[in-house]
Protein backbone atom coordinates (compact mmCIF):
# COMPACT_ATOMS: atom_id res chain seq x y z
CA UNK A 1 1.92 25.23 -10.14
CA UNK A 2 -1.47 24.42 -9.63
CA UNK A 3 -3.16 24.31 -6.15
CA UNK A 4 -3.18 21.38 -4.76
CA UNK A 5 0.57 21.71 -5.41
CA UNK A 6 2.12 23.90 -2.39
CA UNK A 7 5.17 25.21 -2.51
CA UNK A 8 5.97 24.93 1.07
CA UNK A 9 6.16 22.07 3.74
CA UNK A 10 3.65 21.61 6.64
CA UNK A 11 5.21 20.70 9.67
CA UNK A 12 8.37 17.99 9.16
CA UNK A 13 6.20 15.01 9.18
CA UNK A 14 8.82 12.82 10.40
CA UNK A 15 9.61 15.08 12.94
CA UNK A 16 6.16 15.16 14.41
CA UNK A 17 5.86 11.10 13.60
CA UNK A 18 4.76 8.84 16.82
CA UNK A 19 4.97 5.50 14.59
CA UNK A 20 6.70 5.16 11.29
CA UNK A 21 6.66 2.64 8.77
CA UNK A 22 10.19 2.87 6.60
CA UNK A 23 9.86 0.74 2.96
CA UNK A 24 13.17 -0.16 2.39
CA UNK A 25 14.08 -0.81 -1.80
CA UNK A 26 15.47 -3.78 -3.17
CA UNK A 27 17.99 -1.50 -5.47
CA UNK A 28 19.12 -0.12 -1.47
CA UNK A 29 19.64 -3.32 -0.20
CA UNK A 30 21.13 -5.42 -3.03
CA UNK A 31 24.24 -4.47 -5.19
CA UNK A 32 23.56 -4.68 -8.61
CA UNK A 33 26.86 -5.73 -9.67
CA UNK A 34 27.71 -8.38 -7.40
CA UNK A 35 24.22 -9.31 -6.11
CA UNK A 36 25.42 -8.68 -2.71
CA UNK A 37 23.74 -7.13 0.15
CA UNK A 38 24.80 -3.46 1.09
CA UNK A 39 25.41 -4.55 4.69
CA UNK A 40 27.04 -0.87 5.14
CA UNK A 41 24.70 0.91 3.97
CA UNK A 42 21.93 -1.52 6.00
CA UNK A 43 23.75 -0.64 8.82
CA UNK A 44 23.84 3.03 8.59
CA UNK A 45 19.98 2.45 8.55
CA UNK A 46 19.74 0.89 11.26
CA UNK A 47 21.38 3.40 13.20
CA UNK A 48 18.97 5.95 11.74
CA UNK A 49 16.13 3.34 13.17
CA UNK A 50 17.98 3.15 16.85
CA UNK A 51 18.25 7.26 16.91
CA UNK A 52 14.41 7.45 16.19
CA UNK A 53 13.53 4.55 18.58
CA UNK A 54 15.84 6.46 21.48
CA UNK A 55 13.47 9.84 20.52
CA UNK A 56 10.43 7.91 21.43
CA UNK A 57 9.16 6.92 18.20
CA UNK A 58 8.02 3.44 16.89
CA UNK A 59 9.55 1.94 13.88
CA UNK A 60 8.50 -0.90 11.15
CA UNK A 61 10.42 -1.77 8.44
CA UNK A 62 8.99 -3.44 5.67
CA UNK A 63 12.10 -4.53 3.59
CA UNK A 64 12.52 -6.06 0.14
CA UNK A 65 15.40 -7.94 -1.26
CA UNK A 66 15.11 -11.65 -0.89
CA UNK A 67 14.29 -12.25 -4.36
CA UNK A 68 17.67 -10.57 -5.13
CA UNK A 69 19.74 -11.38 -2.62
CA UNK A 70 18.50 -15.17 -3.21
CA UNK A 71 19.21 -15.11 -6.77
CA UNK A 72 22.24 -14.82 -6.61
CA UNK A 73 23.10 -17.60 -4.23
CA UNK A 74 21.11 -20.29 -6.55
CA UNK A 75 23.55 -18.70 -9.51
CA UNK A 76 19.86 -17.91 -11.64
CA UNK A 77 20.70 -15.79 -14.97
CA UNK A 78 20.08 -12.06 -15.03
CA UNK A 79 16.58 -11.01 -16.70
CA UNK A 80 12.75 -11.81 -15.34
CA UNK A 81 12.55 -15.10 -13.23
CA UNK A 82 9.80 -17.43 -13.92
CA UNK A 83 7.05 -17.78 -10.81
CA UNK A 84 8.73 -21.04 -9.10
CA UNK A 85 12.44 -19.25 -9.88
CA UNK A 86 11.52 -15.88 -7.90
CA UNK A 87 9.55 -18.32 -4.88
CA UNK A 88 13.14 -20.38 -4.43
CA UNK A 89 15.08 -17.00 -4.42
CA UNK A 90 12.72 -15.71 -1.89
CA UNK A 91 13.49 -18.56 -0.03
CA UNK A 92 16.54 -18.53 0.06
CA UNK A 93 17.16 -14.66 0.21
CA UNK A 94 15.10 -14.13 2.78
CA UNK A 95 16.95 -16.20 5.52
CA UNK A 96 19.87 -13.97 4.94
CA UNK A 97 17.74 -10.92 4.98
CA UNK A 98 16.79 -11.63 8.49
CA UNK A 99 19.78 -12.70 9.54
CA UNK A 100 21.21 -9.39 8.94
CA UNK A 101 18.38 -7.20 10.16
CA UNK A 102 18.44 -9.16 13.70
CA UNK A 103 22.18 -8.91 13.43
CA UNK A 104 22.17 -5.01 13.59
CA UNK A 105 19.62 -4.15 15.54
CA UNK A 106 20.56 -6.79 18.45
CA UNK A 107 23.90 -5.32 18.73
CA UNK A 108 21.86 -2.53 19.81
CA UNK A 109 19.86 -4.56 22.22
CA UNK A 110 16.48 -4.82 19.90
CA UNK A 111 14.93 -7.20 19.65
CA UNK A 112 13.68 -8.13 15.80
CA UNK A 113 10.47 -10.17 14.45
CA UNK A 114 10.00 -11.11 10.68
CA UNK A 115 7.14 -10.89 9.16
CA UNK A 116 5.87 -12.25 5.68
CA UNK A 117 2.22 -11.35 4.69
CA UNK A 118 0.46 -12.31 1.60
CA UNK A 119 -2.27 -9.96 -0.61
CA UNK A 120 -5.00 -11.84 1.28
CA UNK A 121 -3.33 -11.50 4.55
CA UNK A 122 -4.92 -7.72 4.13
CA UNK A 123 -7.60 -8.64 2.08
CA UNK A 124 -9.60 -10.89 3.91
CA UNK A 125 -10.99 -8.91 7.08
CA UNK A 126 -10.22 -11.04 9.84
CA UNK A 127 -6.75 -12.11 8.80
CA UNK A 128 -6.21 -8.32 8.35
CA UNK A 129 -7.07 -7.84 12.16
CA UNK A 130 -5.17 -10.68 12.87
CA UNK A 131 -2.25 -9.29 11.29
CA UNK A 132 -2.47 -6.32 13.20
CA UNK A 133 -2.93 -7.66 16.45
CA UNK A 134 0.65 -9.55 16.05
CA UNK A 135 2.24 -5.71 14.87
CA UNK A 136 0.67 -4.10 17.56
CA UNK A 137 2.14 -6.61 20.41
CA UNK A 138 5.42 -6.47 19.04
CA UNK A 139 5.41 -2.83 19.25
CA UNK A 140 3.85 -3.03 22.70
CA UNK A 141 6.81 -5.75 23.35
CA UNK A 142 9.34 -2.97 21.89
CA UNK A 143 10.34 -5.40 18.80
CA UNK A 144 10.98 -3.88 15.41
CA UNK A 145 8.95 -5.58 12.84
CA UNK A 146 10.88 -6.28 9.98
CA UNK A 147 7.83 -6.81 7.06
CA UNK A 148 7.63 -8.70 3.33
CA UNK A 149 5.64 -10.20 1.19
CA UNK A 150 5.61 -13.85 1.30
CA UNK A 151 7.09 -14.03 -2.34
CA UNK A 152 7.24 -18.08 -1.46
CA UNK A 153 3.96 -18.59 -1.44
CA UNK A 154 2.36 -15.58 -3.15
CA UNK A 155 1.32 -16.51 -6.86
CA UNK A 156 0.88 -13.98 -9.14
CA UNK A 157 -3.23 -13.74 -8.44
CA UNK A 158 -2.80 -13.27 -4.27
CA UNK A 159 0.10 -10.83 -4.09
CA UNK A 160 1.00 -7.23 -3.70
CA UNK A 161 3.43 -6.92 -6.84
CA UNK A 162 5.22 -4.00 -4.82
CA UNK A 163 6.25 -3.90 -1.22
CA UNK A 164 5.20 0.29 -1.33
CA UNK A 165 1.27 -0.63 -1.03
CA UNK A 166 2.27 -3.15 1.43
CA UNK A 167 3.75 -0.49 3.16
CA UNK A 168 1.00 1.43 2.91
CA UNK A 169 -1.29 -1.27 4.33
CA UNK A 170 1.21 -2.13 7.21
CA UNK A 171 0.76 1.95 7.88
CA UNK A 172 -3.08 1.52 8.07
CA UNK A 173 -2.80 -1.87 10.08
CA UNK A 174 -1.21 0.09 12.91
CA UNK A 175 -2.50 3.30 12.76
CA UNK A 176 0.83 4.86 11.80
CA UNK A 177 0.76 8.99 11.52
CA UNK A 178 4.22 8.73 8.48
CA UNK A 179 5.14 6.35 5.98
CA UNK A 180 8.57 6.72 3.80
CA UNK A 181 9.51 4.95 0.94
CA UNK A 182 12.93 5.19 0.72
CA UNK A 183 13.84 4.19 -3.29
CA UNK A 184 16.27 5.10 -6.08
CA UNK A 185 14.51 8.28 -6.64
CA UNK A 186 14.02 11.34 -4.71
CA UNK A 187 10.29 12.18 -5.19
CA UNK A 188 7.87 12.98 -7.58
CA UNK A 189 8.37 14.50 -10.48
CA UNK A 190 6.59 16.53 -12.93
CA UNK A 191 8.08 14.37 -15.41
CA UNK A 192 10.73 11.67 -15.56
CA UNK A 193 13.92 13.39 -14.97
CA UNK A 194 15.54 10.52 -16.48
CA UNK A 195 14.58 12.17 -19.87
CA UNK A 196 13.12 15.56 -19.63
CA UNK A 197 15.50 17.88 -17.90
CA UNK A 198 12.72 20.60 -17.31
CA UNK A 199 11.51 18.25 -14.75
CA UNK A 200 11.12 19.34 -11.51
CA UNK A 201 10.41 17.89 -8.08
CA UNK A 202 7.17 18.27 -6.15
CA UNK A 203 7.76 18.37 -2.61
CA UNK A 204 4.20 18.44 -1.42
CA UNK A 205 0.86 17.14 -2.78
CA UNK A 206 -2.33 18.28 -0.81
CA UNK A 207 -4.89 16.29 -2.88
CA UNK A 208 -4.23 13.20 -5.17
CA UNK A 209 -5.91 14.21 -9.13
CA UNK A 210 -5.89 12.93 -12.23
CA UNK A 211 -2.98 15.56 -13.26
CA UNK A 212 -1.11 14.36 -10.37
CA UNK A 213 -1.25 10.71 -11.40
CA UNK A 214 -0.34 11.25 -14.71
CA UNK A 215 2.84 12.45 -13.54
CA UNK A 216 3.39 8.97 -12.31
CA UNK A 217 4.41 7.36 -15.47
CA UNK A 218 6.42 4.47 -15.19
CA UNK A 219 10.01 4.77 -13.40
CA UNK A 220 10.88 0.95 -12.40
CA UNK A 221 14.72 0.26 -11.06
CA UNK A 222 16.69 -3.23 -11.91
CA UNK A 223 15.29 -4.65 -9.00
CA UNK A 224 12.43 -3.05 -8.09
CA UNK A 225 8.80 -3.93 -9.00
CA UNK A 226 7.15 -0.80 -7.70
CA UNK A 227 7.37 2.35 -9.98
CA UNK A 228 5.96 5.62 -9.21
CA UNK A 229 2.36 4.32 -10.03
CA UNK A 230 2.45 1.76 -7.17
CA UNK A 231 3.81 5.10 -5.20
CA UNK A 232 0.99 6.64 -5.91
CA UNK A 233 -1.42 3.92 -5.12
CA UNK A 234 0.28 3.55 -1.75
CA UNK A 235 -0.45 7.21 -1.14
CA UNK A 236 -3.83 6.64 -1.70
CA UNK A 237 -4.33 4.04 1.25
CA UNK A 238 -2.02 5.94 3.70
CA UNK A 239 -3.44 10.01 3.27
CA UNK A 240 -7.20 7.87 3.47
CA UNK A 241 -6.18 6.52 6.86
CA UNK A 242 -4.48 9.87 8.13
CA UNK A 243 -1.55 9.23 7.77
CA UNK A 244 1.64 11.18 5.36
CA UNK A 245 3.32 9.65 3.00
CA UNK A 246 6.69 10.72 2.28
CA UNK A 247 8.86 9.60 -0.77
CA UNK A 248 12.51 10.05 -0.54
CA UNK A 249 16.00 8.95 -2.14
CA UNK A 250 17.52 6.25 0.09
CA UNK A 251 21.02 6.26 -2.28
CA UNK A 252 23.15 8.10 0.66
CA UNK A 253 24.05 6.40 3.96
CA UNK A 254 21.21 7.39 7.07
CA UNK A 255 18.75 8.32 4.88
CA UNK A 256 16.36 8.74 7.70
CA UNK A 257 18.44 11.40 9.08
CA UNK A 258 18.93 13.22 5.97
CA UNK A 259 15.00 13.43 5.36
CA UNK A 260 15.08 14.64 8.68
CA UNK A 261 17.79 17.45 8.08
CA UNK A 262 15.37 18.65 5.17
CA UNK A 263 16.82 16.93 1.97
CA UNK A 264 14.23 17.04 -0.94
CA UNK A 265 11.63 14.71 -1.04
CA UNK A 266 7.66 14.45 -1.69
CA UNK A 267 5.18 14.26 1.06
CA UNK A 268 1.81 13.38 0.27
CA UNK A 269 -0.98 15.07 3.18
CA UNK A 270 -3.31 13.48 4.85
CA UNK A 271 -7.19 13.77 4.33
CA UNK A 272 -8.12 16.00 7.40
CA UNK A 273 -11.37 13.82 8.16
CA UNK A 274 -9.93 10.18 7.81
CA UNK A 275 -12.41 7.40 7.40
CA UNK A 276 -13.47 4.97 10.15
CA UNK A 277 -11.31 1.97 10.33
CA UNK A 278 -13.64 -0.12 8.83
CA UNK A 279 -13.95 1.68 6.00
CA UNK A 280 -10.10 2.42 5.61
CA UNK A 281 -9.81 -0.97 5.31
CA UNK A 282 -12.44 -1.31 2.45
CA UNK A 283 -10.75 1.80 0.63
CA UNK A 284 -7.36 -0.24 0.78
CA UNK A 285 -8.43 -2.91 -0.93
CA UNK A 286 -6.23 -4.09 -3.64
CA UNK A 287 -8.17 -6.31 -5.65
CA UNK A 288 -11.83 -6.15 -5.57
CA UNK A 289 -13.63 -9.43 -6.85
CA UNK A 290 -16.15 -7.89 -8.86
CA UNK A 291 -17.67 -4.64 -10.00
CA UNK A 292 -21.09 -3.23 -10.40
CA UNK A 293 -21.98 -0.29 -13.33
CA UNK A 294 -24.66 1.89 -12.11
CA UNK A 295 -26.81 4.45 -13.97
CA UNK A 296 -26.48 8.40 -13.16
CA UNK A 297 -29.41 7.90 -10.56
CA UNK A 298 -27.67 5.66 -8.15
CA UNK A 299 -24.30 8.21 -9.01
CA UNK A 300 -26.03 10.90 -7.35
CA UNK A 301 -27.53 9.65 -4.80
CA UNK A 302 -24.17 7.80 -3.56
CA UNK A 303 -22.65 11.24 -3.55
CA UNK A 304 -25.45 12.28 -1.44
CA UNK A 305 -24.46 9.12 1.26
CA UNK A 306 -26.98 7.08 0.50
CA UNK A 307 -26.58 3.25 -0.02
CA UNK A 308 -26.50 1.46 -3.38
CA UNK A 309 -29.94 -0.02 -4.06
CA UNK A 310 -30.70 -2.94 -7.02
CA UNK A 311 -32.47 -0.27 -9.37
CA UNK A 312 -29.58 1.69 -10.08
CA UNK A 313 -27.37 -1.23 -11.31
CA UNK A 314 -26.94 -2.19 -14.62
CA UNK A 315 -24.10 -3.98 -15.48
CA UNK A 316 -22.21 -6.95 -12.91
CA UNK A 317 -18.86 -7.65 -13.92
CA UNK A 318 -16.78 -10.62 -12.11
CA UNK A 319 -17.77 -13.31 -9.94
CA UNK A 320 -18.01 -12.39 -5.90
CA UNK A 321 -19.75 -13.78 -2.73
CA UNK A 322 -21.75 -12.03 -0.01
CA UNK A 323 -19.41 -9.70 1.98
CA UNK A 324 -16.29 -9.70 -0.88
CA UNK A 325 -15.54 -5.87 -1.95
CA UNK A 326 -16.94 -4.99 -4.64
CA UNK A 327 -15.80 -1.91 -7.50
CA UNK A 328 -18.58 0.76 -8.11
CA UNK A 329 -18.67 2.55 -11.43
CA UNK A 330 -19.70 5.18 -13.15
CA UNK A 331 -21.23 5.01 -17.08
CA UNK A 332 -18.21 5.72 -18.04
CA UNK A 333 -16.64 2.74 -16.17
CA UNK A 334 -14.47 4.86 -13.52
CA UNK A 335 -14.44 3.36 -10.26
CA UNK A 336 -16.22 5.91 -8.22
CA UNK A 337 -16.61 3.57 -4.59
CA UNK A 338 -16.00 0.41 -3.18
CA UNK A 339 -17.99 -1.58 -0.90
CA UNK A 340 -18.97 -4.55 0.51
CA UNK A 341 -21.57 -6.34 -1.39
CA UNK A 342 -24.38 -7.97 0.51
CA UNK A 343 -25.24 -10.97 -2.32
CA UNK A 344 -23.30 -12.82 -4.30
CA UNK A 345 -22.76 -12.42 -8.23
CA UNK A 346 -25.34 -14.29 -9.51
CA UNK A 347 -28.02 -13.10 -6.80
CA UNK A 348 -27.30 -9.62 -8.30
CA UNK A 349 -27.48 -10.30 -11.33
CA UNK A 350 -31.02 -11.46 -11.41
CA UNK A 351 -32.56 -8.34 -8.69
CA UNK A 352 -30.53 -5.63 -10.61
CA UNK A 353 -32.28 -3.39 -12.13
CA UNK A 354 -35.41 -4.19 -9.52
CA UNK A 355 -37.18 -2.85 -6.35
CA UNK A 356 -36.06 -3.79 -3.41
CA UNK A 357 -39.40 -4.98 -2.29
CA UNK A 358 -38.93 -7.96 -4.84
CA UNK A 359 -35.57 -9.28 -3.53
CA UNK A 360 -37.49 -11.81 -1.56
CA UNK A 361 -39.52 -12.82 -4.19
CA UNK A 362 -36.73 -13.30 -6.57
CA UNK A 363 -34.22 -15.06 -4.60
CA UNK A 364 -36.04 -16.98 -2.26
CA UNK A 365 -35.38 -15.18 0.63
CA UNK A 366 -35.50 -11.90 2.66
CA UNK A 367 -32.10 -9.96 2.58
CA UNK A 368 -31.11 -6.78 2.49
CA UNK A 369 -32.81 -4.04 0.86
CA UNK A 370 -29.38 -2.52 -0.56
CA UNK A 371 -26.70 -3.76 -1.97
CA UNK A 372 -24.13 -2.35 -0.53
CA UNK A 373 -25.41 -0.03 2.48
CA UNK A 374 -23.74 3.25 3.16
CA UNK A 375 -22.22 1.92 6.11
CA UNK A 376 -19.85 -0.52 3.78
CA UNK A 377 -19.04 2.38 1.31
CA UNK A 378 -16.54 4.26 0.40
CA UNK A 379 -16.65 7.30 -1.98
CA UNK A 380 -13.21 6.95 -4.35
């Protein structure tokens, strides 16, 4: 194995964990034969959730399942749903979803809050903070958010896709220290095990590379919509904000306790120097409105911290306003940062390439000298 591979586990990150985001899988929560929820199993869970809780550690649970528990209930056929099919299962699902997360956990004498967040509810800056204010009082309140994506609202342009980057997200929101995606599958693999019987399991992953995503490939369940790539981009967000990422097989009853007696599973470790908040939240974007293609000048002198000035672009792609995040990119077109952009598409398009000294000039007014200042970057 290479080195960013290690062979042995850093202290039990759950152990160690102060506040925990748990991602719950539809394929755990649903039975695929009947379409039925796995209240047993849910239950077991939340006993795993109580036991934490009474060892003085904060839980959120972001849960799918309402588009198959809902499904079933409005008697839709088996195979993809169209957009307005999947919104009325979601609907429908995820009354009974709640109704049997506030079930178990008040017979333990928690109280339980739903939550439903769109893409832009984490996109957009100041619904992100509002978003976080309402986690952070119900922790302070000693609630246990219960977390989804608001599939009844979310079209297919404004959503997540996959409730593991949501997860990841949520993580960031709250300055968690562990997040665990508890799935079909145990972990990441150095191939799908489904089909290559050499592979073998990584527990631990110091640094995300190319190699490492390439591993990814694509492992979707019945129910699920986030494969191993949407692992891996979850990852991404949660190491960035200092936090672990752990992903683990959820199949057996109190999963949470069996991660915690040491069965197998990936961690993922966190940067040792995570970013500022600010820029966290830039890094975690999901869906930048635009991108800019710079020339090896501006390359360098990002990745000597300096800000991106209207010489060293070359290319805009997309359409963007003033303070949207933008993608950086190489010659090559690989995203090498992200930032916020301080003019809009068209503005750019007509100083790129020019001094700053003739921004005024060319636009009619006096703005900033770069276009995305240091400040609102963030090296990918």
């Amino acid at each position: 194995m290479t080195a960013h591979i290690l062979s042995e586990y850093p202290p039990h990150p759950l152990q160690g964990s102060r506040r925990l985001v748990v991602k719950v899988g539809s394929s755990l929560l649903v039975n695929g034969a009947t379409g039925e929820l796995n209240r047993d199993w849910l239950a077991a869970l939340i006993e795993d959730v109580i036991a934490l809780r009474a060892a003085g550690r904060e839980v959120l649970l972001v849960s799918s399942g309402a588009i198959a528990l809902g499904r079933r209930h409005l008697r839709l056929a088996a195979g993809p749903l169209r957009l307005e099919d999947s919104q009325a299962a979601a609907a429908v699902g995820q009354i009974r979803l709640a109704q049997a997360y506030q079930t178990l956990l008040e017979q333990h004498g928690v109280p339980v809050a739903q939550i439903l967040l769109t893409l832009e509810d984490s996109e957009q800056r100041r619904r992100y903070l509002n978003a976080r204010a309402t986690l952070q009082t119900l922790l302070q309140r000693g609630a246990v958010p219960v977390i989804n994506e608001n599939d009844t609202v979310a079209t297919a342009e404004i959503r997540y896709g996959d409730n593991d980057r949501l997860a990841a997200r949520v993580a960031q929101m709250v300055e968690a220290d562990c997040v665990l995606l508890l799935s079909d599958i145990d972990g990441l693999y150095t191939a799908d095990p489904r089909r290559d019987p050499t592979a073998m399991l990584i527990t631990h992953v110091a640094q995300i590379t190319p190699e490492i995503e390439a591993m990814g490939g694509d492992t979707l369940s019945d129910f699920g919509r986030g494969g191993m790539t949407a692992k891996l981009a979850a990852a991404r967000i949660a190491v960035a904000a200092g936090c672990y990422l752990g992903i683990a097989a959820g199949t057996h009853k109190h999963p949470l306790k069996r991660v915690l007696d040491g069965a197998p599973c990936t961690w993922f470790q966190p940067v040792e120097n995570p970013v500022t908040a600010r820029k966290q939240w830039i890094a975690g974007v999901l869906r930048p409105a635009g991108a800019l293609l710079i020339d090896d000048g501006a390359c360098r002198a990002l990745q000597a911290g300096k800000s991106l000035l209207p010489a060293g672009v070359r290319e805009v792609q997309g359409t963007f306003d003033r303070g949207d995040t933008v993608s950086v990119l190489n010659h090559e077109g690989r995203e090498i940062a992200r930032g916020i952009v301080a003019y809009d598409d068209a503005e750019v398009r007509q100083i790129m390439g020019r001094r700053s000294d003739e921004i005024r000039q060319i636009v009619g007014f006096a703005g900033r000298d770069e276009l995305v200042h240091r400040d609102d970057l963030v090296m990918q």
